[in-house]
PDB file of N, CA and C in Angstrom:
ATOM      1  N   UNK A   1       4.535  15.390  -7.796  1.00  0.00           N
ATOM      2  CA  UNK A   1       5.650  14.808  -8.518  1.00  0.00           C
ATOM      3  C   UNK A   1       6.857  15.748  -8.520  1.00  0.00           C
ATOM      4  N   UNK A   2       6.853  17.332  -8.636  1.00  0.00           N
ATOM      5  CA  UNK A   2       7.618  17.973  -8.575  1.00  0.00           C
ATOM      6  C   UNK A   2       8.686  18.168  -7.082  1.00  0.00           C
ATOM      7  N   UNK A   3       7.811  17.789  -6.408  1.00  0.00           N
ATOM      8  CA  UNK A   3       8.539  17.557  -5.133  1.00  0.00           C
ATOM      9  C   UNK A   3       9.268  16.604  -5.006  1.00  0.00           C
ATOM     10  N   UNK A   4       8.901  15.803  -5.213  1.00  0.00           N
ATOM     11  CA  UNK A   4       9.896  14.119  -5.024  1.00  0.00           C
ATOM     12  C   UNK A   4      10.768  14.584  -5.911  1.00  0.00           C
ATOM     13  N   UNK A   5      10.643  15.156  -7.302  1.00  0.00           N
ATOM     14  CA  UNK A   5      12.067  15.102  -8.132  1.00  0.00           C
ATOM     15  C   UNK A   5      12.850  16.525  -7.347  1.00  0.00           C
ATOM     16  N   UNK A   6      12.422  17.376  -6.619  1.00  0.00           N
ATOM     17  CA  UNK A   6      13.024  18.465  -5.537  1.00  0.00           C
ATOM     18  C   UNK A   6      13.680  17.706  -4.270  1.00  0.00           C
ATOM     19  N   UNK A   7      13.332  16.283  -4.150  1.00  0.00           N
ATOM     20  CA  UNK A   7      13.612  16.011  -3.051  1.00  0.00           C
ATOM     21  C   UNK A   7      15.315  14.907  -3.541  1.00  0.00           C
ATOM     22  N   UNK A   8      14.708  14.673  -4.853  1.00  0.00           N
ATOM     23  CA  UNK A   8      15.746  13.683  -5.247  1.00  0.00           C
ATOM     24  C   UNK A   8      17.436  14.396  -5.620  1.00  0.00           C
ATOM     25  N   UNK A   9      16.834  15.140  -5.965  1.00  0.00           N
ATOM     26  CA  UNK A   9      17.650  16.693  -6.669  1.00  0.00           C
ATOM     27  C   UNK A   9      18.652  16.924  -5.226  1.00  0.00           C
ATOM     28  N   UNK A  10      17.956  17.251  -4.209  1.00  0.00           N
ATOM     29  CA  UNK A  10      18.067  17.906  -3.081  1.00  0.00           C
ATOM     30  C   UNK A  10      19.422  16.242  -2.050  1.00  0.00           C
ATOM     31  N   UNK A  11      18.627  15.506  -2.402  1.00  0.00           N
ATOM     32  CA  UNK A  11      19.429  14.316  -2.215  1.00  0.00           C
ATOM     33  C   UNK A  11      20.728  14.067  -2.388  1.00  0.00           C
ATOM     34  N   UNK A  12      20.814  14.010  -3.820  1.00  0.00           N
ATOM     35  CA  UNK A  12      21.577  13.966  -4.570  1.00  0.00           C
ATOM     36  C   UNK A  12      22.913  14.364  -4.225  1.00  0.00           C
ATOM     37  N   UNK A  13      22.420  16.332  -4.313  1.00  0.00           N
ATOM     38  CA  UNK A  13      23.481  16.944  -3.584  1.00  0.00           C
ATOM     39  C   UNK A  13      24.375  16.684  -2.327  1.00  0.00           C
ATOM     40  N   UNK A  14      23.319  15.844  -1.546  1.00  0.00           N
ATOM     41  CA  UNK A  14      23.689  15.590  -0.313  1.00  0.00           C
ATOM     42  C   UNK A  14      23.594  16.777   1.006  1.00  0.00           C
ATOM     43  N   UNK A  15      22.170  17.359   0.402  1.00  0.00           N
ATOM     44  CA  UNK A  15      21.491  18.662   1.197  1.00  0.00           C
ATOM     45  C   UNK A  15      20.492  17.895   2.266  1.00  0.00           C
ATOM     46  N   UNK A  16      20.757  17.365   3.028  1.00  0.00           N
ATOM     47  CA  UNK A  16      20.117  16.674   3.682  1.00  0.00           C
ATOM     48  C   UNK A  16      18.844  17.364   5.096  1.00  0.00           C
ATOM     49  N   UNK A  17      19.103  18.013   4.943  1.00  0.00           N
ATOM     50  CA  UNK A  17      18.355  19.200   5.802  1.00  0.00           C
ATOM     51  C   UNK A  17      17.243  19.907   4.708  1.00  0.00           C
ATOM     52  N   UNK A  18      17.715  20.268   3.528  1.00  0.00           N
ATOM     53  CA  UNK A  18      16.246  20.689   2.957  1.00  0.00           C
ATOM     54  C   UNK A  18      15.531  19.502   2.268  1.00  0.00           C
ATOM     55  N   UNK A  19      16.371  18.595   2.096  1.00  0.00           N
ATOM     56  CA  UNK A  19      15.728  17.087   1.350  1.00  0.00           C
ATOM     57  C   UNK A  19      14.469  16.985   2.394  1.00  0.00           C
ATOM     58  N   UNK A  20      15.177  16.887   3.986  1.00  0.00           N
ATOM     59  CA  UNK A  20      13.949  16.010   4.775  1.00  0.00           C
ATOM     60  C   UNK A  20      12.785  16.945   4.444  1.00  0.00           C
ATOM     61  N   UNK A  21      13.254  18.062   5.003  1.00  0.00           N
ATOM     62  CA  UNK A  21      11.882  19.149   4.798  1.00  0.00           C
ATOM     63  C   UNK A  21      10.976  19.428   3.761  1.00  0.00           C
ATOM     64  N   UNK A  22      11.560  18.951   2.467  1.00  0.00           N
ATOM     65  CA  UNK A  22      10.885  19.357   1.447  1.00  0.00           C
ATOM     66  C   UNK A  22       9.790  18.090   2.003  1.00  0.00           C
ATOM     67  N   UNK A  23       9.867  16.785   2.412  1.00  0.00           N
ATOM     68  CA  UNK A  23       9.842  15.288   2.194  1.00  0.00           C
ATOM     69  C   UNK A  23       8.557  15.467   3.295  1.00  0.00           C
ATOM     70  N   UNK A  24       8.868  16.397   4.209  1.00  0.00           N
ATOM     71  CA  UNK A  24       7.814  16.540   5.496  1.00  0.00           C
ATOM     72  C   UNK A  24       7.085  17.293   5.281  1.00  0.00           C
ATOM     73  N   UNK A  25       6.759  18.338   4.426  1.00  0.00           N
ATOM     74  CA  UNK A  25       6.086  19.079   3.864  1.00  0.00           C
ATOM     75  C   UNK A  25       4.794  18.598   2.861  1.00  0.00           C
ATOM     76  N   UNK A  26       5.764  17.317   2.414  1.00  0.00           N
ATOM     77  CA  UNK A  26       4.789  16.952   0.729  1.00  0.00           C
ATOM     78  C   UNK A  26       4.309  16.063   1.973  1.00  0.00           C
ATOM     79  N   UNK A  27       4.318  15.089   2.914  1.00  0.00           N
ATOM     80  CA  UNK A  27       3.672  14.289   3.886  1.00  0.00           C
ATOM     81  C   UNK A  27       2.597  15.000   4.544  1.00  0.00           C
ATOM     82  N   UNK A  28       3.056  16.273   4.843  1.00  0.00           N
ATOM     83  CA  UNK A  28       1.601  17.051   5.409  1.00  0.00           C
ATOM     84  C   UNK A  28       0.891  17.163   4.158  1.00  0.00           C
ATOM     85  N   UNK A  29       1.002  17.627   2.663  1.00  0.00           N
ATOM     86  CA  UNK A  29       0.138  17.750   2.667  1.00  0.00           C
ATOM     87  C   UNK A  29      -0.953  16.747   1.318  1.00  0.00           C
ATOM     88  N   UNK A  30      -0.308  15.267   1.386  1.00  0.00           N
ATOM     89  CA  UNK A  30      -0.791  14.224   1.537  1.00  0.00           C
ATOM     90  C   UNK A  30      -0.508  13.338   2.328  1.00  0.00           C
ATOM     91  N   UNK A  31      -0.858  13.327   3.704  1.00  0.00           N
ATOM     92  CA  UNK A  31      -0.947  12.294   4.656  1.00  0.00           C
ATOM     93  C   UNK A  31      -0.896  11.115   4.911  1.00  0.00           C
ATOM     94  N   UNK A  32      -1.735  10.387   3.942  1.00  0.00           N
ATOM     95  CA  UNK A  32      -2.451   9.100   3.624  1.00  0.00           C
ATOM     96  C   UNK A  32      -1.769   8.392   2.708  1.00  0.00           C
ATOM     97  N   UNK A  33      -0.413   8.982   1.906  1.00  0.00           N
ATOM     98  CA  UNK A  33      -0.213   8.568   0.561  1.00  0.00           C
ATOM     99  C   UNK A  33       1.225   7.537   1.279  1.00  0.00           C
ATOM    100  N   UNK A  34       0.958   6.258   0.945  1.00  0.00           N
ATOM    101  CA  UNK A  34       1.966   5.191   1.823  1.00  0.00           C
ATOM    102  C   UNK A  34       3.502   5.518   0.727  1.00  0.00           C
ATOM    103  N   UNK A  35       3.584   5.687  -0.203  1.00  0.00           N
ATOM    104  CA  UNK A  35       4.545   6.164  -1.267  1.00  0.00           C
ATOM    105  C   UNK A  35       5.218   6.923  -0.407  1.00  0.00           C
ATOM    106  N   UNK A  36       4.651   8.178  -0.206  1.00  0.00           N
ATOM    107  CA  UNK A  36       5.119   8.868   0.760  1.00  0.00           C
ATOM    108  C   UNK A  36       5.710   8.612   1.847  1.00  0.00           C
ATOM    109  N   UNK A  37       5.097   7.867   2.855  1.00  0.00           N
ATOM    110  CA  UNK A  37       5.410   7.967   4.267  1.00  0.00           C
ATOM    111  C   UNK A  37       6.592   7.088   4.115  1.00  0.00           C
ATOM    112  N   UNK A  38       6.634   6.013   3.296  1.00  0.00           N
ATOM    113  CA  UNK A  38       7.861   4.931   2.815  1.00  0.00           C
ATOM    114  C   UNK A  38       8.492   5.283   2.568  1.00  0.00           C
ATOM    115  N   UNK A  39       8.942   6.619   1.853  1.00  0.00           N
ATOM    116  CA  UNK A  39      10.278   7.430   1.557  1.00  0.00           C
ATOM    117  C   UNK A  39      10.825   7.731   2.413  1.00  0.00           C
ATOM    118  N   UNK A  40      10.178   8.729   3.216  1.00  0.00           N
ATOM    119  CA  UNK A  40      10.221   9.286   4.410  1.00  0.00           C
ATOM    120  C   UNK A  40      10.898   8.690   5.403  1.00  0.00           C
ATOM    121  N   UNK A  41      10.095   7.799   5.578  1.00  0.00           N
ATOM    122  CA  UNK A  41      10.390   6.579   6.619  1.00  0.00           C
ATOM    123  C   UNK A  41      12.198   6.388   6.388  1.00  0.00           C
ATOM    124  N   UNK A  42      12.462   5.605   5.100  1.00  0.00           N
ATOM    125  CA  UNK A  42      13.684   5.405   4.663  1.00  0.00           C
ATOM    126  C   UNK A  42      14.755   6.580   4.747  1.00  0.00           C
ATOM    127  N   UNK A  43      14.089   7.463   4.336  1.00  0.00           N
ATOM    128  CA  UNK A  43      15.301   8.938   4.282  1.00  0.00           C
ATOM    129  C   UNK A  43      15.803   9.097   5.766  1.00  0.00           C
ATOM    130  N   UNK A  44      15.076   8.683   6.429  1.00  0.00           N
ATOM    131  CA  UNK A  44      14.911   9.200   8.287  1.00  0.00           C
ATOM    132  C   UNK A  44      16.225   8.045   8.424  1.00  0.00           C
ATOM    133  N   UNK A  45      15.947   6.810   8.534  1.00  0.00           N
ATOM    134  CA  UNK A  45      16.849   6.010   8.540  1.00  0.00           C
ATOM    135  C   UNK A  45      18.067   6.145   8.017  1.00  0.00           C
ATOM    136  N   UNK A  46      18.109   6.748   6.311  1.00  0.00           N
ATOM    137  CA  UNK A  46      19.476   6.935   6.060  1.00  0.00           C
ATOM    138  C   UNK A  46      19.972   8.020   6.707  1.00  0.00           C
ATOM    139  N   UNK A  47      19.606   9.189   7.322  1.00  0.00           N
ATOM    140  CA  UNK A  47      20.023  10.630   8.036  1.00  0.00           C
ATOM    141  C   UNK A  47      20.015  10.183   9.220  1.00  0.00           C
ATOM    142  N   UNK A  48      19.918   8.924  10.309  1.00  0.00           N
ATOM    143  CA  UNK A  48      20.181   8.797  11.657  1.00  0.00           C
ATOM    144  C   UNK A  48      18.808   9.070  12.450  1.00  0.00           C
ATOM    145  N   UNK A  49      18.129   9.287  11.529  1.00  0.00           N
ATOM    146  CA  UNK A  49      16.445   9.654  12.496  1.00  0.00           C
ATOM    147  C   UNK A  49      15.737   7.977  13.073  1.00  0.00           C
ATOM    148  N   UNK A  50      16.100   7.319  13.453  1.00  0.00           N
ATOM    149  CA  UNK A  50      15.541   5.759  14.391  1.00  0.00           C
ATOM    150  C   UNK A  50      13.980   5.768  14.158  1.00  0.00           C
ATOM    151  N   UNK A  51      14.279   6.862  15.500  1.00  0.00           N
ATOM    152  CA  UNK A  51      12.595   6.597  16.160  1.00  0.00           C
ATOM    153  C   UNK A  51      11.853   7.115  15.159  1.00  0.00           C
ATOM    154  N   UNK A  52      11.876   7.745  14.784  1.00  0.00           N
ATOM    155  CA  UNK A  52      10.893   8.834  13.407  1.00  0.00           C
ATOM    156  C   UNK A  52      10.764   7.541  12.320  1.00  0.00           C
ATOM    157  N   UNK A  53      12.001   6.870  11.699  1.00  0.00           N
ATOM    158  CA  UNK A  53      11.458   6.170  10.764  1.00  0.00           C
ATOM    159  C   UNK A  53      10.468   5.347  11.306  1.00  0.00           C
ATOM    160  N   UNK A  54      10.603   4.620  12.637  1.00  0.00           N
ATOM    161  CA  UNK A  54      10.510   3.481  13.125  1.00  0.00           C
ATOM    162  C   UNK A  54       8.452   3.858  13.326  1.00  0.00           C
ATOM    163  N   UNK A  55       8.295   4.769  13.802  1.00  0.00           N
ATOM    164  CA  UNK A  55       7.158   5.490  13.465  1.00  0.00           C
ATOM    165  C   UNK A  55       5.924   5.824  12.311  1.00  0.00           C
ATOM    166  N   UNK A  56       7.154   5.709  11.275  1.00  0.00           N
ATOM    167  CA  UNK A  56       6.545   6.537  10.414  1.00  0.00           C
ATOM    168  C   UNK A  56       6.240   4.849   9.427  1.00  0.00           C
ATOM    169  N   UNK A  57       7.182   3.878   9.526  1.00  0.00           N
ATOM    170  CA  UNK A  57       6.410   2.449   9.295  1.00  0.00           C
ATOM    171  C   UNK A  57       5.652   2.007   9.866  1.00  0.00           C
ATOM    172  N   UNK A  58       5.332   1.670  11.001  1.00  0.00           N
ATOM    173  CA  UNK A  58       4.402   1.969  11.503  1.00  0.00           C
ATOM    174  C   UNK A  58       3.089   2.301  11.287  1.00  0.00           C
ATOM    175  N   UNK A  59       2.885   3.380  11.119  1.00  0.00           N
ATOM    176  CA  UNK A  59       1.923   4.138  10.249  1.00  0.00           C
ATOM    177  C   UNK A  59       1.607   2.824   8.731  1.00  0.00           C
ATOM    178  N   UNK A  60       2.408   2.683   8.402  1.00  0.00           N
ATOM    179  CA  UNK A  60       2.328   2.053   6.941  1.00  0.00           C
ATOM    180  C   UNK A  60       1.827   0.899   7.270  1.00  0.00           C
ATOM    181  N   UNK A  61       2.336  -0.268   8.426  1.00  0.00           N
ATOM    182  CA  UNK A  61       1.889  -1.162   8.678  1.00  0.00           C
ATOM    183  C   UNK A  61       0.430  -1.154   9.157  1.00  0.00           C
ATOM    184  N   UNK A  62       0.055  -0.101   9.469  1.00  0.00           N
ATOM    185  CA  UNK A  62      -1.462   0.132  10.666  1.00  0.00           C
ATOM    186  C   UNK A  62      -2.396   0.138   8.859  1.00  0.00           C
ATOM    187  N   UNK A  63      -1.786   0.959   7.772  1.00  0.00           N
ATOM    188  CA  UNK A  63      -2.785   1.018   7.105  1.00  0.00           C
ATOM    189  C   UNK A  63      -2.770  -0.349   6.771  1.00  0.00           C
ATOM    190  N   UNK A  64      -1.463  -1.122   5.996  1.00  0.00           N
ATOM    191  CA  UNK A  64      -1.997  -2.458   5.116  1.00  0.00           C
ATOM    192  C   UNK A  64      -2.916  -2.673   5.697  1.00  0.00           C
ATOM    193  N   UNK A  65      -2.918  -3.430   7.480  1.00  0.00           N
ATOM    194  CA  UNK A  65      -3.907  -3.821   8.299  1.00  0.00           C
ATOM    195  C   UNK A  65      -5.092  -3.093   8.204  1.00  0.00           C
ATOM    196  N   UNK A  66      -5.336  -1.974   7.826  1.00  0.00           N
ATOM    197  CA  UNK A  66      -6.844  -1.991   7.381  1.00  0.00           C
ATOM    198  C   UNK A  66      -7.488  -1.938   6.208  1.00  0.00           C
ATOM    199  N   UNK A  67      -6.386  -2.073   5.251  1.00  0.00           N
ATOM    200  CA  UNK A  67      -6.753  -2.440   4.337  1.00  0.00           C
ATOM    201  C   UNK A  67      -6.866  -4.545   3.841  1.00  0.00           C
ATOM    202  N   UNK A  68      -6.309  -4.776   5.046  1.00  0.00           N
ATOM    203  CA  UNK A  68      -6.241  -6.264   4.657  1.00  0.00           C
ATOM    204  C   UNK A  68      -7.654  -6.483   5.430  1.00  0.00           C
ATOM    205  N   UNK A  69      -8.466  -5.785   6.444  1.00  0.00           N
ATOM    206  CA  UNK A  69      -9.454  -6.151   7.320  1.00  0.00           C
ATOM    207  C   UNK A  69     -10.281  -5.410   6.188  1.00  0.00           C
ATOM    208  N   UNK A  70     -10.830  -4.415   5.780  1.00  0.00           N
ATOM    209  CA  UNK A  70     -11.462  -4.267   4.898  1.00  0.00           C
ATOM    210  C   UNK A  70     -12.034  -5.012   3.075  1.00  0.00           C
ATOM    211  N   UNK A  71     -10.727  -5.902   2.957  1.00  0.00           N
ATOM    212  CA  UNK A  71     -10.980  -6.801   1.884  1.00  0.00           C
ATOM    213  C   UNK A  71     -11.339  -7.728   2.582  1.00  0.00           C
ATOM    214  N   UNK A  72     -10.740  -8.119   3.643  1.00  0.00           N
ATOM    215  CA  UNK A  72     -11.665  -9.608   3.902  1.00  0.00           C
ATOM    216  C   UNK A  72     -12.974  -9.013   4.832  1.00  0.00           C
ATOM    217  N   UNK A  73     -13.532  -8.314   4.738  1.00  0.00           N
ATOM    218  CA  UNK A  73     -14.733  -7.965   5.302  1.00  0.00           C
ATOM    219  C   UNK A  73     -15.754  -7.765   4.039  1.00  0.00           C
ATOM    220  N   UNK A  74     -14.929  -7.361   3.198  1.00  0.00           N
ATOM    221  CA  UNK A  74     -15.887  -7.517   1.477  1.00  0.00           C
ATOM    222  C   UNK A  74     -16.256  -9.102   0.860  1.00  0.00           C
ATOM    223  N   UNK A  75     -15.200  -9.765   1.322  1.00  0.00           N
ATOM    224  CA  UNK A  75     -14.939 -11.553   0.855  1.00  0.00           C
ATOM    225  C   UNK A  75     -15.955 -12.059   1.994  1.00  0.00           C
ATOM    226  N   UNK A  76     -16.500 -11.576   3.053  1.00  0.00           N
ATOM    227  CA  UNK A  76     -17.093 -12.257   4.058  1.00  0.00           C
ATOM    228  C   UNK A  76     -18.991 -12.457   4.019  1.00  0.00           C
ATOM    229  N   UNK A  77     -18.891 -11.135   2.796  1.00  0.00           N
ATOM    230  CA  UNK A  77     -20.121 -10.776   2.564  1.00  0.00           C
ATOM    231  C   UNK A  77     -20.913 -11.655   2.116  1.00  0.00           C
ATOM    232  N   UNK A  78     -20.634 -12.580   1.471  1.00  0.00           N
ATOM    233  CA  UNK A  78     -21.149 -14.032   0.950  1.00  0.00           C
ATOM    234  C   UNK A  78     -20.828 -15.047   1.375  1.00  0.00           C
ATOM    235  N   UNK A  79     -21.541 -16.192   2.013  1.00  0.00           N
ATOM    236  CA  UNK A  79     -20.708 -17.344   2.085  1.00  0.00           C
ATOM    237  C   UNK A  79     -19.519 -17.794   1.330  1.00  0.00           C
ATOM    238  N   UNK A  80     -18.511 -18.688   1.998  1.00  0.00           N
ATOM    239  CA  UNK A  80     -17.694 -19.149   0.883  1.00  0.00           C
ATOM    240  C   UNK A  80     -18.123 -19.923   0.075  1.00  0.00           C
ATOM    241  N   UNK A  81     -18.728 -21.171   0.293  1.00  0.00           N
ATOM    242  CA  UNK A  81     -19.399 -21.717  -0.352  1.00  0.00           C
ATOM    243  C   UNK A  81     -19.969 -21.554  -2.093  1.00  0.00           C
ATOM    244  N   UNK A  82     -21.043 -20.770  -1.279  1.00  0.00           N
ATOM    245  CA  UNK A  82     -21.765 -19.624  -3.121  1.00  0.00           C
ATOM    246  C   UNK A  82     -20.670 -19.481  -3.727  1.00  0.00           C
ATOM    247  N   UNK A  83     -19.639 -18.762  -3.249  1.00  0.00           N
ATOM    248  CA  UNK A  83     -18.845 -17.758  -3.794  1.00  0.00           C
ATOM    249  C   UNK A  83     -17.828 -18.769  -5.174  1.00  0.00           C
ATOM    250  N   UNK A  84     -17.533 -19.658  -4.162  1.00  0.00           N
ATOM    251  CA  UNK A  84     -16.952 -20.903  -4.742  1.00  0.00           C
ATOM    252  C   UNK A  84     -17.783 -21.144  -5.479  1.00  0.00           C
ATOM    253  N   UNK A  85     -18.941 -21.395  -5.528  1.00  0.00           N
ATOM    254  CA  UNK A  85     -19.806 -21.862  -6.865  1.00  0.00           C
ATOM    255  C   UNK A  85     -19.936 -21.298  -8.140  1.00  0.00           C
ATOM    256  N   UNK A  86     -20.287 -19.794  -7.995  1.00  0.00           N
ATOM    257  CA  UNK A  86     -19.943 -19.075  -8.824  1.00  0.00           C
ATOM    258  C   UNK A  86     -18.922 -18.915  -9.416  1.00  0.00           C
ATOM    259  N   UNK A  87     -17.503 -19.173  -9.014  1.00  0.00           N
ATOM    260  CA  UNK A  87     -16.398 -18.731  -9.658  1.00  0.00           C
ATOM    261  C   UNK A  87     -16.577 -20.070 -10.731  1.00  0.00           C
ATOM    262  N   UNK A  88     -16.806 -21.587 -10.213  1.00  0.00           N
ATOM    263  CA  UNK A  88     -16.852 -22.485 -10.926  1.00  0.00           C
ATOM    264  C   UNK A  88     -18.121 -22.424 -11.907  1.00  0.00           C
ATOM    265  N   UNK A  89     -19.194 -21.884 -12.021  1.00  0.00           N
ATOM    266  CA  UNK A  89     -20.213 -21.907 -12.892  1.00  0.00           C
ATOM    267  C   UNK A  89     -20.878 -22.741 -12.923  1.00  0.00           C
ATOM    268  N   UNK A  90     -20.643 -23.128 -11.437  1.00  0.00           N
ATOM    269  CA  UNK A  90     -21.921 -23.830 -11.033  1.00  0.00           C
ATOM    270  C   UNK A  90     -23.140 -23.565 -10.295  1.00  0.00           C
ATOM    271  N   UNK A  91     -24.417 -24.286 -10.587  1.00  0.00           N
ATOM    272  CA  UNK A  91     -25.656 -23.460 -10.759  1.00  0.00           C
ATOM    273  C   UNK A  91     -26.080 -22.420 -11.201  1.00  0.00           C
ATOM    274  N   UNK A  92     -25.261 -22.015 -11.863  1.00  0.00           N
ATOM    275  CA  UNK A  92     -25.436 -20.443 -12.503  1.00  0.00           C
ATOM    276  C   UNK A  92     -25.652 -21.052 -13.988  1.00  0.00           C
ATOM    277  N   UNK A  93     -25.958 -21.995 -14.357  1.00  0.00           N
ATOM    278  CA  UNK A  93     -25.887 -22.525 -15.738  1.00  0.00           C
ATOM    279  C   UNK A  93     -25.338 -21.771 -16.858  1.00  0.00           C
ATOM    280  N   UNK A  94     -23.888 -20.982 -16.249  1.00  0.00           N
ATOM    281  CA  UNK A  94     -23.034 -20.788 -16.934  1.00  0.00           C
ATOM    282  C   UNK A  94     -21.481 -21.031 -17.093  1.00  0.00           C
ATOM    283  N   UNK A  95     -20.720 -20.957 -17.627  1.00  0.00           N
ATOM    284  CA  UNK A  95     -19.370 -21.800 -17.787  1.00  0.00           C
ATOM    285  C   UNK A  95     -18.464 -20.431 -17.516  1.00  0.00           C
ATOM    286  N   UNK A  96     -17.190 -20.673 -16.184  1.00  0.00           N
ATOM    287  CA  UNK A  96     -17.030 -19.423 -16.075  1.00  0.00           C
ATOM    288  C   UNK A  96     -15.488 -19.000 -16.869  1.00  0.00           C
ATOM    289  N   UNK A  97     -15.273 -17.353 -16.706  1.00  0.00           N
ATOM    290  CA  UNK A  97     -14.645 -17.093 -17.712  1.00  0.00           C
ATOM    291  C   UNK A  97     -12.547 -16.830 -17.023  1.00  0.00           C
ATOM    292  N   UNK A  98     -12.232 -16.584 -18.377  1.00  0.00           N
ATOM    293  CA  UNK A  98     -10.829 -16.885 -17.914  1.00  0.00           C
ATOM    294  C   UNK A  98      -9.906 -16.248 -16.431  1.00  0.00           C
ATOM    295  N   UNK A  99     -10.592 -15.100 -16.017  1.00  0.00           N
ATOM    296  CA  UNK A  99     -10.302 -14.339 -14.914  1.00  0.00           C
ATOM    297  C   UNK A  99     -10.576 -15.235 -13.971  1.00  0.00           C
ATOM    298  N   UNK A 100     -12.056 -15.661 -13.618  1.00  0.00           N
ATOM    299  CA  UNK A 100     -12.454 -16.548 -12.885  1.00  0.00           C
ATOM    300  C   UNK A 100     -11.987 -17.715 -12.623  1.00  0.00           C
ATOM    301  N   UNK A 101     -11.635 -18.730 -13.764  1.00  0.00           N
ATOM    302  CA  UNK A 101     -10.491 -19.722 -13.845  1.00  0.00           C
ATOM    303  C   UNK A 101      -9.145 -19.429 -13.035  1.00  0.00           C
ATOM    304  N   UNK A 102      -8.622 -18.362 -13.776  1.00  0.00           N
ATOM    305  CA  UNK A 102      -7.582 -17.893 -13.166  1.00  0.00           C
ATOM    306  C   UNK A 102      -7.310 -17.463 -11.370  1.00  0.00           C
ATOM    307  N   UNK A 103      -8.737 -17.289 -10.798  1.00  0.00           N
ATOM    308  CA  UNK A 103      -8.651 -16.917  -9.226  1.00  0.00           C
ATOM    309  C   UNK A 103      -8.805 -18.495  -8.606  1.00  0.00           C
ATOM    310  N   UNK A 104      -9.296 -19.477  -9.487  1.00  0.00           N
ATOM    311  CA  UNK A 104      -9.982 -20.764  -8.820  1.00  0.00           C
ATOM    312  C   UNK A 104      -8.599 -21.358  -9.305  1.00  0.00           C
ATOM    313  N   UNK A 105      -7.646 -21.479 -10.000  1.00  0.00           N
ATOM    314  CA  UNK A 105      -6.248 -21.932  -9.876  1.00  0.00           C
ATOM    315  C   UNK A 105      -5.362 -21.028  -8.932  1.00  0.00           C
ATOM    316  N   UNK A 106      -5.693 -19.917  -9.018  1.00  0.00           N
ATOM    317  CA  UNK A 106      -4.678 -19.253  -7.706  1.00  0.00           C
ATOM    318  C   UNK A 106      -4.966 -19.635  -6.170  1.00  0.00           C
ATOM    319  N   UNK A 107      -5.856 -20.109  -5.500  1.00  0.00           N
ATOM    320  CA  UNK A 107      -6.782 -20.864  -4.770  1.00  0.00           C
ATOM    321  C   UNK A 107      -6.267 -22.088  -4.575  1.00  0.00           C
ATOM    322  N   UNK A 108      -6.180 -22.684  -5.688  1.00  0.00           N
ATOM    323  CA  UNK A 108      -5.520 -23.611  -5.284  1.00  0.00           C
ATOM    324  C   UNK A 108      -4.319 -24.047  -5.003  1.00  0.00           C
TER     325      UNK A 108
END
């Protein structure tokens, strides 16, 4: 957190040379963190960096995509069918509850 407000600080001024660096620094050394690379990405763009942002979304897009293949690989684990049954509380000779309601109207 201290970095991003070093980076905002650094911004601000219109220090644009230690902004990126501070920005490429905190990216090494969380990698994975899409917060991150999305700043990044953007700062590159506002300083004239193209290909680097264009890259560095990229990256961001590759994760949603495995994170969108990993939830529907969890949703796949059961038939739809069941799954549908359960949310409705059927055969489960129970009546289901407001969360559940709430996913079987979003569904629809």
């Amino acid at each position: 957190m201290i970095c991003i407000e070093i980076f905002r600080v650094l911004h601000r001024a219109m220090d644009y040379r230690n902004a990126y660096n501070v920005l490429v620094k905190l990216n090494e050394k969380c990698p994975n963190n899409p917060m991150i690379i999305s700043r990044l990405g953007r700062f590159c763009l506002e300083i004239g960096k193209k290909v680097e942002a264009i890259s560095l979304f990229s990256v961001i897009e590759d994760m949603l995509e495995r994170q969108r293949q990993n939830h529907a690989s969890k949703n796949n684990d059961a038939p739809a069918a069941e799954h549908l049954d359960s949310l409705l509380g059927q055969d489960t000779g129970k009546s289901p509850d407001n969360d559940e309601l709430a996913i079987v109207n979003y569904l629809n």
